[in-house]
Protein backbone atom coordinates (compact mmCIF):
# COMPACT_ATOMS: atom_id res chain seq x y z
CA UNK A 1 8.93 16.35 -17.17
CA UNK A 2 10.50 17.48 -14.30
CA UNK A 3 10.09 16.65 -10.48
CA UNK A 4 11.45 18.95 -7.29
CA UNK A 5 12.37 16.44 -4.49
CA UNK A 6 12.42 18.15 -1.23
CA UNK A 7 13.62 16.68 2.22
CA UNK A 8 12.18 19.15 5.42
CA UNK A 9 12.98 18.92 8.71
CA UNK A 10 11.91 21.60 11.29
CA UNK A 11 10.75 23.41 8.65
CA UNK A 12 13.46 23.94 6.93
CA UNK A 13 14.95 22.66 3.68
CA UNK A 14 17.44 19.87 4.16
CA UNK A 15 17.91 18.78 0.53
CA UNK A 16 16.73 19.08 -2.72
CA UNK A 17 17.37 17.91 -6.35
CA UNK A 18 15.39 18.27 -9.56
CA UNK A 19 15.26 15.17 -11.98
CA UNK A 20 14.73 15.78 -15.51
CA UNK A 21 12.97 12.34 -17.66
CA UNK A 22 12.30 13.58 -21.51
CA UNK A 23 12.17 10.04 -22.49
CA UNK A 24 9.17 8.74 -24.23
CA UNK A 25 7.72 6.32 -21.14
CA UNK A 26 4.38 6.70 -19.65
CA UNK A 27 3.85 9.54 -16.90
CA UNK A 28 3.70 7.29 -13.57
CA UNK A 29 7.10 5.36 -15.30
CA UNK A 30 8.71 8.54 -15.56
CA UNK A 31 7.57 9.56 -11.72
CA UNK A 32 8.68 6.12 -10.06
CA UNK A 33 12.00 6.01 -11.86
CA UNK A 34 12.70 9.70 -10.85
CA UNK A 35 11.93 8.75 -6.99
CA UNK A 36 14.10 5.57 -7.21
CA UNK A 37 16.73 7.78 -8.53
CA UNK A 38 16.33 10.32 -5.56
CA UNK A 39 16.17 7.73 -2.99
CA UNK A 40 19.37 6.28 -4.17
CA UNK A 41 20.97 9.71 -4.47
CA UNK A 42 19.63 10.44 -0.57
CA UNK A 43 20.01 6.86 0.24
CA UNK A 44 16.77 6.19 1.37
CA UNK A 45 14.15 3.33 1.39
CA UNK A 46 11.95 3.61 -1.14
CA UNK A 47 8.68 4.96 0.65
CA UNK A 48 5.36 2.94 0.06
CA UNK A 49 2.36 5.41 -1.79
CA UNK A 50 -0.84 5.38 0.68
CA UNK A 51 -3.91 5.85 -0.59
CA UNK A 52 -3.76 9.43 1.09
CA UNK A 53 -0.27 10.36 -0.83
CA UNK A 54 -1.86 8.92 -3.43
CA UNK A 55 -5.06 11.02 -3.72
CA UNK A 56 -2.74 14.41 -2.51
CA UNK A 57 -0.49 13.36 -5.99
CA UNK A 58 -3.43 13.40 -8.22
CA UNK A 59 -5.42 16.11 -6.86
CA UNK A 60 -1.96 18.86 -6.24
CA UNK A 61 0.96 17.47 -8.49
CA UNK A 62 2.79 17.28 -5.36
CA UNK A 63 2.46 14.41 -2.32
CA UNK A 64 4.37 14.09 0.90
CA UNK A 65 6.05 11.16 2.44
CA UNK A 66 5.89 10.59 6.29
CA UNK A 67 7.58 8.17 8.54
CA UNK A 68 4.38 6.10 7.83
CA UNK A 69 5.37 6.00 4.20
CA UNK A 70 8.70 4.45 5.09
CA UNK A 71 9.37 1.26 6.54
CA UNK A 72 12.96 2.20 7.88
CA UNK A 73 13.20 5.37 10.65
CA UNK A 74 13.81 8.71 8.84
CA UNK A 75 15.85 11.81 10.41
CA UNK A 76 13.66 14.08 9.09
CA UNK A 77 9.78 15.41 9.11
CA UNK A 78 9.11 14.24 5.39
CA UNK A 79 9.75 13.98 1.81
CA UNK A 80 7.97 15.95 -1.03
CA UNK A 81 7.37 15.26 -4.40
CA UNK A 82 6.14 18.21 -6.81
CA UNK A 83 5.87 17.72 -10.47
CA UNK A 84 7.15 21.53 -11.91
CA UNK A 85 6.35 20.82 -15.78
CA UNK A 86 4.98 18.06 -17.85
């Protein structure tokens, strides 16, 4: 599996990093593991998954994360998840 991590501000990219998981965990492991590595690799908070990024995830294979999803301020617009390959 591998997941694009995006950071946008002003419309434009800020950051970005793909993270690779092959092992043999389960799908949402694999997806919470690679955001806890990105959010220590940006250090940021981890952001909170509302039932809105929730529903976005499952119906796109990609969700964004607002300043709502985050309980600490953010210096930029949001953060986007996008699942590239299974």
């Amino acid at each position: 599996m591998r997941i694009w991590f995006k950071i946008i501000k002003d419309n434009h990219l800020i950051k970005d990093t793909v993270v690779t998981k092959d092992d043999e965990d389960t799908r949402t492991h694999k997806i919470f593991q690679a955001l806890d590595q990105v959010c220590y690799e940006f250090d940021l908070s981890k952001p909170i998954w509302l039932e809105a990024t929730i529903a976005e995830f499952k119906r796109h294979g990609k969700a964004r994360f607002y300043q709502d999803n985050f309980v600490e301020t953010i210096d930029f617009d949001f953060l986007e998840i996008h699942i590239i390959e299974e």
